[in-house]
Protein backbone atom coordinates (compact mmCIF):
# COMPACT_ATOMS: atom_id res chain seq x y z
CA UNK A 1 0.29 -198.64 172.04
CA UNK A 2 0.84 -201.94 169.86
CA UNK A 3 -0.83 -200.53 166.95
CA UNK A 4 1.27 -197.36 166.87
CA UNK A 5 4.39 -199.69 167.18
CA UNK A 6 3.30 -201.77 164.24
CA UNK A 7 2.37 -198.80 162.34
CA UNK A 8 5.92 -196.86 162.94
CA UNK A 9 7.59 -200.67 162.01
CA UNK A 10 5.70 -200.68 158.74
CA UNK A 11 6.83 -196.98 157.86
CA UNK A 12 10.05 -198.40 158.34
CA UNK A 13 9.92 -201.35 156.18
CA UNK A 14 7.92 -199.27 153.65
CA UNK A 15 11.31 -196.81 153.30
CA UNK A 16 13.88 -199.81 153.44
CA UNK A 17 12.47 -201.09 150.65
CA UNK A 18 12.08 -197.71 148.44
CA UNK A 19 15.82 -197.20 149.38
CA UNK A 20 16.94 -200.66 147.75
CA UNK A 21 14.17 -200.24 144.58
CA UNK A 22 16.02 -196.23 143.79
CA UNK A 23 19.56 -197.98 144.35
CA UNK A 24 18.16 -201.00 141.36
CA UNK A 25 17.07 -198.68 139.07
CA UNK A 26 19.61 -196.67 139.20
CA UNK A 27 22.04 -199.49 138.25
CA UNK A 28 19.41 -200.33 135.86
CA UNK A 29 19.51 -197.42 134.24
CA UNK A 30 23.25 -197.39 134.07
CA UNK A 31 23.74 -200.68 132.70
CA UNK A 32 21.03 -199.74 129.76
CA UNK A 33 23.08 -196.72 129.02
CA UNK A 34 26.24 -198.79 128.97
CA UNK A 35 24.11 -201.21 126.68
CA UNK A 36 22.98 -198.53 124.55
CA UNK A 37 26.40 -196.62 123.96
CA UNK A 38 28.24 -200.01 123.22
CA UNK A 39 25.54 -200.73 120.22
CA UNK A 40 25.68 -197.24 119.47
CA UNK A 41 29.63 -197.59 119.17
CA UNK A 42 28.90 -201.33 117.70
CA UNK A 43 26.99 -199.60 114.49
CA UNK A 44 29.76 -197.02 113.71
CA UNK A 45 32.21 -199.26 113.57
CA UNK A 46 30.14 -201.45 111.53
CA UNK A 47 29.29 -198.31 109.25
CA UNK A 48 32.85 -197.38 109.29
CA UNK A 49 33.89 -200.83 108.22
CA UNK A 50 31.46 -200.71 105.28
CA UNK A 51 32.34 -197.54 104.36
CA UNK A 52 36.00 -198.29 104.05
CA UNK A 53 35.39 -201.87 102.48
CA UNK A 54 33.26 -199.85 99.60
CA UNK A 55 36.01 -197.30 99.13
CA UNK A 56 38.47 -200.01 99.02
CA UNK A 57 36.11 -201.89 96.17
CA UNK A 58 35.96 -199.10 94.25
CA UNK A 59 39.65 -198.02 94.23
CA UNK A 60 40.54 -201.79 93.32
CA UNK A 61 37.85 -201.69 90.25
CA UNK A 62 39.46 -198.25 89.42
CA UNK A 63 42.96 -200.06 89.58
CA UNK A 64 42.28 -202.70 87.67
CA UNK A 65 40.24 -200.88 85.25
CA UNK A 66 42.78 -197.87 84.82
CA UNK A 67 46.06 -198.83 85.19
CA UNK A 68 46.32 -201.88 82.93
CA UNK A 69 49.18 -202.03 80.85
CA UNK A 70 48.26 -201.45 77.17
CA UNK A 71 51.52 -199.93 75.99
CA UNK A 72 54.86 -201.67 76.67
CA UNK A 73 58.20 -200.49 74.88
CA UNK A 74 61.62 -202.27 75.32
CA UNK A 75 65.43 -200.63 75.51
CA UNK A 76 68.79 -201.85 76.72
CA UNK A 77 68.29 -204.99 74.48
CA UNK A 78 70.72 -206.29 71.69
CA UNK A 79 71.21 -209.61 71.86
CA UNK A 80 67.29 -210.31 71.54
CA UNK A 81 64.44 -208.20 70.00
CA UNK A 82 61.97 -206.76 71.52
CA UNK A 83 59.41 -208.98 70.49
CA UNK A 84 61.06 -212.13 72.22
CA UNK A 85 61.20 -210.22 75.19
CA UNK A 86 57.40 -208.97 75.12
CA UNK A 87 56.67 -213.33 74.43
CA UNK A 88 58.79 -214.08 77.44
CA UNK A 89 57.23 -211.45 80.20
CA UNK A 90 54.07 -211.72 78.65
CA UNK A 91 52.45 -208.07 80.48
CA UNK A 92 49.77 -207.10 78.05
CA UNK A 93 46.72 -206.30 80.26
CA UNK A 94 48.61 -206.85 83.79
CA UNK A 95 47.85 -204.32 86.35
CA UNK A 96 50.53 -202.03 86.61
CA UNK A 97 50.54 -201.41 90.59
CA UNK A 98 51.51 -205.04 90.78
CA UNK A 99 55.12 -205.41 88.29
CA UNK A 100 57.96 -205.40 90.03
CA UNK A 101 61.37 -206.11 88.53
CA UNK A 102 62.12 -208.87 90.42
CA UNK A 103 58.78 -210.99 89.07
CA UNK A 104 59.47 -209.94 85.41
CA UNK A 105 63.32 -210.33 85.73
CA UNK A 106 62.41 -213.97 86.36
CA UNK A 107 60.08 -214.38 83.90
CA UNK A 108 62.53 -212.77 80.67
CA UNK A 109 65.67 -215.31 82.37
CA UNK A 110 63.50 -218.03 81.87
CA UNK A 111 63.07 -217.72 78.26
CA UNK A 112 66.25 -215.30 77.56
CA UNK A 113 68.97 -216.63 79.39
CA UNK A 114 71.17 -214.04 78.48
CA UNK A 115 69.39 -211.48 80.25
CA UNK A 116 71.03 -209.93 83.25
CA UNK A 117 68.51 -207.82 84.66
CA UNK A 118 65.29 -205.73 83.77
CA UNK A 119 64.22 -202.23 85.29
CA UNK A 120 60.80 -201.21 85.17
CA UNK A 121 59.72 -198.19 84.24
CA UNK A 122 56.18 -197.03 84.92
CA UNK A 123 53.87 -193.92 83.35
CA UNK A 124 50.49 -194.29 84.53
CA UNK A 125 47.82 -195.40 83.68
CA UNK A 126 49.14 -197.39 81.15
CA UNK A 127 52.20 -197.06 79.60
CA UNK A 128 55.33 -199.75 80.73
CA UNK A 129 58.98 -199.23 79.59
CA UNK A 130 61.36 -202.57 79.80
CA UNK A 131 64.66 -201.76 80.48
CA UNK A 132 66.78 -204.73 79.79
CA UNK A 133 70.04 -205.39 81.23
CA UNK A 134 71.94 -208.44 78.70
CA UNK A 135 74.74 -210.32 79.63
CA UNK A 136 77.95 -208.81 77.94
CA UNK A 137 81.35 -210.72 76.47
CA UNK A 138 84.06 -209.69 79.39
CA UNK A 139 86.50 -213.51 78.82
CA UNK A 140 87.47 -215.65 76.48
CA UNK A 141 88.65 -219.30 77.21
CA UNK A 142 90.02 -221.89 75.37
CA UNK A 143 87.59 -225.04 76.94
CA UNK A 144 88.14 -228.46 75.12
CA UNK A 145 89.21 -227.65 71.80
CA UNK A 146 86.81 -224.78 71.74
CA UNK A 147 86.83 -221.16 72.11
CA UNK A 148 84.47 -219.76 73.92
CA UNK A 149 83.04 -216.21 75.37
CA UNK A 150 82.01 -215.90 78.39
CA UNK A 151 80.34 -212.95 80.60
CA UNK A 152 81.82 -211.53 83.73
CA UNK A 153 79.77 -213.93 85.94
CA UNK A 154 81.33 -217.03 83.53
CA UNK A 155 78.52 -217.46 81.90
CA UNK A 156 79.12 -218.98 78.13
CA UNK A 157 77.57 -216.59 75.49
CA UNK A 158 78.73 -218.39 72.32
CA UNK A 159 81.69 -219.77 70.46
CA UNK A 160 83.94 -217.04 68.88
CA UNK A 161 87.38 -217.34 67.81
CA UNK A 162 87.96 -213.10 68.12
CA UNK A 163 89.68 -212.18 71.24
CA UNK A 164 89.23 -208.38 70.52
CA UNK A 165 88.66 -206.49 73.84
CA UNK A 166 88.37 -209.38 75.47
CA UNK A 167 90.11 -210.79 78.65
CA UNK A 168 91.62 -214.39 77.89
CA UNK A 169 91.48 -216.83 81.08
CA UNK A 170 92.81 -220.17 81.60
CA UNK A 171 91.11 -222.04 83.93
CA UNK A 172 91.10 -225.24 85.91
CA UNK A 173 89.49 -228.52 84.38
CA UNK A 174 85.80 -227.38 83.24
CA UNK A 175 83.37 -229.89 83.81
CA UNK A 176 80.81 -228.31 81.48
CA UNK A 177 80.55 -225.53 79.63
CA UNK A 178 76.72 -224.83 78.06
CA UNK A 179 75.63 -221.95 76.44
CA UNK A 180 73.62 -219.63 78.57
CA UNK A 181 74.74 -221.36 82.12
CA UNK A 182 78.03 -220.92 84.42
CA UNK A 183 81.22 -223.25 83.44
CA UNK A 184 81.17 -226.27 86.01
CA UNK A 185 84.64 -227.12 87.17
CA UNK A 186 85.64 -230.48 88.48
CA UNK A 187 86.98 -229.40 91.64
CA UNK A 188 83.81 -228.04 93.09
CA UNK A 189 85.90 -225.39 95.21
CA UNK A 190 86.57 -224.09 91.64
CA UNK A 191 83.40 -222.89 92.01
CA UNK A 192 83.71 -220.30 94.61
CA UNK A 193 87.33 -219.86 94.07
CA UNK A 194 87.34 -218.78 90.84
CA UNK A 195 85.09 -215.96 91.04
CA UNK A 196 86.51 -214.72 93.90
CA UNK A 197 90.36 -214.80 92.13
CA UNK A 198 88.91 -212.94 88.96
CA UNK A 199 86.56 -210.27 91.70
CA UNK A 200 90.37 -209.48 93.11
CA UNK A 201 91.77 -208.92 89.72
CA UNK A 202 89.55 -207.36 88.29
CA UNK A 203 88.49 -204.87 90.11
CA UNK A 204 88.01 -200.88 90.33
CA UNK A 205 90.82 -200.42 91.90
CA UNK A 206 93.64 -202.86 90.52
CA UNK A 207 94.97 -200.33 87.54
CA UNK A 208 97.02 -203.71 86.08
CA UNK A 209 95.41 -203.82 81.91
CA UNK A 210 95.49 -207.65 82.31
CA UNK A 211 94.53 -208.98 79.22
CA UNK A 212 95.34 -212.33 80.08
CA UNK A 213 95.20 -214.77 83.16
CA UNK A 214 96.18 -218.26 84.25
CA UNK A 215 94.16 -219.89 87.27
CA UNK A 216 94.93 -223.42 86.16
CA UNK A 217 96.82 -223.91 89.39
CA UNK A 218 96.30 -221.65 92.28
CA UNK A 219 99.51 -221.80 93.94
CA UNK A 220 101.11 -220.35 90.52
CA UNK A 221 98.97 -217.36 89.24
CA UNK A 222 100.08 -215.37 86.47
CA UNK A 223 99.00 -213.23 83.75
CA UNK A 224 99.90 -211.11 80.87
CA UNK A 225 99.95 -207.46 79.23
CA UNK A 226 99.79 -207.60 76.10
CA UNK A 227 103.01 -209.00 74.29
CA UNK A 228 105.16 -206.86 76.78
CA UNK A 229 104.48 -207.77 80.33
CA UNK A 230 104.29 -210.69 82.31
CA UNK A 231 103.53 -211.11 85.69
CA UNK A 232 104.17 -213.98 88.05
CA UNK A 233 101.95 -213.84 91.31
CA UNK A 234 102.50 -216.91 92.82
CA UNK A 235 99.83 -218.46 94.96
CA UNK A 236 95.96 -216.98 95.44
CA UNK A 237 97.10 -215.53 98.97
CA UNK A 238 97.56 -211.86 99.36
CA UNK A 239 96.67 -210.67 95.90
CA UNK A 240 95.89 -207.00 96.48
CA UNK A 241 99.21 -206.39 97.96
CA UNK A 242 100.60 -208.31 95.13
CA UNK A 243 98.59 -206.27 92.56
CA UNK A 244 99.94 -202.92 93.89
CA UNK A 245 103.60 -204.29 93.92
CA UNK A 246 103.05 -205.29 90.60
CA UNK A 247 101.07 -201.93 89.10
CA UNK A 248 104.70 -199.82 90.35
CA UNK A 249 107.12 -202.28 88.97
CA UNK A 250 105.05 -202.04 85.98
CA UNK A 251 105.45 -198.65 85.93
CA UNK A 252 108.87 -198.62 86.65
CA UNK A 253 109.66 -200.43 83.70
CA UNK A 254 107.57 -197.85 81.42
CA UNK A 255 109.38 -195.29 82.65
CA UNK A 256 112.76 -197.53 82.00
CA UNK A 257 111.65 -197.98 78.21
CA UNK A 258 111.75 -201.81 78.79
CA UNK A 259 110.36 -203.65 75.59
CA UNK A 260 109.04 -206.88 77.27
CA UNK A 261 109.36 -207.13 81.28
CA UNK A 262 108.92 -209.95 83.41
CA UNK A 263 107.50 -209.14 86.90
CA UNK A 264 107.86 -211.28 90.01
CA UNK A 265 105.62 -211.00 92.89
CA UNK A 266 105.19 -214.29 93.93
CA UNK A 267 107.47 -213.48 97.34
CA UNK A 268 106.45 -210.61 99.14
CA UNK A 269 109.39 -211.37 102.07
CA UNK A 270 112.70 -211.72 101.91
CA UNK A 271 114.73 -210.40 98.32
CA UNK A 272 110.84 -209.26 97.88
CA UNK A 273 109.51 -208.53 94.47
CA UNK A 274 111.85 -208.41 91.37
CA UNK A 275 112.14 -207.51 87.64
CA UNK A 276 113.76 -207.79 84.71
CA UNK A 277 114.01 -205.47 82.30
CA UNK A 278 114.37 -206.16 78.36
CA UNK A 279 113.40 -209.28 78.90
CA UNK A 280 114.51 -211.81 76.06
CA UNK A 281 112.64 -215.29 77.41
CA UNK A 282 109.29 -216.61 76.72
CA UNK A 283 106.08 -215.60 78.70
């Protein structure tokens, strides 16, 4: 009896311990698979990777082989040729893909202050147009004991006594005036204000022909038509309504035959704007 008790505990043992060895390898075997698809998933990456950094190599090379600039014209310029434009953006050889306007804009200011703005335009591989943008004569102010030009940002382009086609300003007390940069007023509000005054005046849709206009003093505006009209607008405050009271009156008086007219729309309550026609007094 004892040795058939011993031999039925062994047979038990014996399986317990085949049970746990299967339930091992099979987690064994599991975790190698897991092992083995994670490399395998490890290398294509890696291959992928490769693969994408050698396409990405040889596009560059192409890039910068292909598509540097070799032929450059320039348009849209006057006031400089187009070799000083060439020396100041300096593009032979750059890589085309690359330009923007912005970059180059900055780099023809630098050395041609006069330039507004530049457009590229670009014909691959190789071929770059410049189109140049140049600051044009839109004032003319009379800035100690000088006359000059200036664009419609009031920038100075030169000294020029011809007011043909040009707007004539008078303006506040100018602390500089330097050819290529903005006037500088004294009264650093000047600096906002004034471009704001001459953005309401002149504008697409004021229809007044101003050809002249006094901002020495902002609380008594005025400005001109020719030798025929004056207008007085009175302080900086409400000028588009005083611009369209201003543009009928004006038109009133065509249609009246008046020979010089003086227009006040300094008052936009009360007796409200007035005119006179034939006017016989000084503007």
């Amino acid at each position: 009896m004892p040795d058939n008790k011993n031999g039925q505990r062994n047979k038990r043992i014996a399986s317990t311990f085949t049970v746990h060895d299967e339930i091992k390898r099979d987690r064994r075997i599991r975790r190698n698979a897991k092992i083995r698809k994670a490399r395998a998933n490890t290398y294509k990456a890696i291959t992928v990777v490769l693969c994408l950094a050698v396409a990405l190599i040889t596009v560059s090379a192409i890039i910068f082989t292909v598509t540097r600039v070799e032929n450059i014209t320039v348009t849209g310029n006057a006031r400089y040729t187009s070799e000083e434009i060439l020396a100041a953006i300096d593009l032979e050889g750059a890589v085309m893909p690359f330009l923007t306007d912005r970059a180059v804009e900055k780099k023809a200011i630098s050395k041609c202050p006069y330039v507004n703005s530049v457009e590229l335009k670009k014909t691959y591989p190789s071929t770059l147009e410049v189109i140049v943008n140049e600051a044009a004569a839109v004032y003319t102010a009379f800035i100690r004991d000088r006359q000059y030009t200036l664009d419609a940002d009031l920038r100075v382009i030169d000294f020029s006594k011809s007011k043909d086609g040009l707007i004539e300003l008078y303006l506040p007390e100018v602390a500089s005036a330097v050819e290529g940069s903005k006037v500088r007023f004294y009264d650093e509000s000047n600096e906002t204000r004034i471009p704001e005054l001459l953005d309401a005046f002149f504008n697409d849709e004021n229809t007044l022909p101003l050809t002249s206009l006094n901002l020495t003093n902002r609380f008594s505006i005025s400005g001109t038509i020719g030798e025929s009209v004056k207008i007085n607008f009175g302080d900086y405050n409400d000028i588009a309504i005083k611009l369209n009271a201003a543009s009928q009156l004006v038109q009133k008086a065509g249609e009246n035959k008046s020979g010089r007219t003086l227009v006040n729309v300094a008052s936009l309550k009360g007796a409200g704007p007035s005119v006179i026609y034939d006017y016989e007094g000084e503007f």
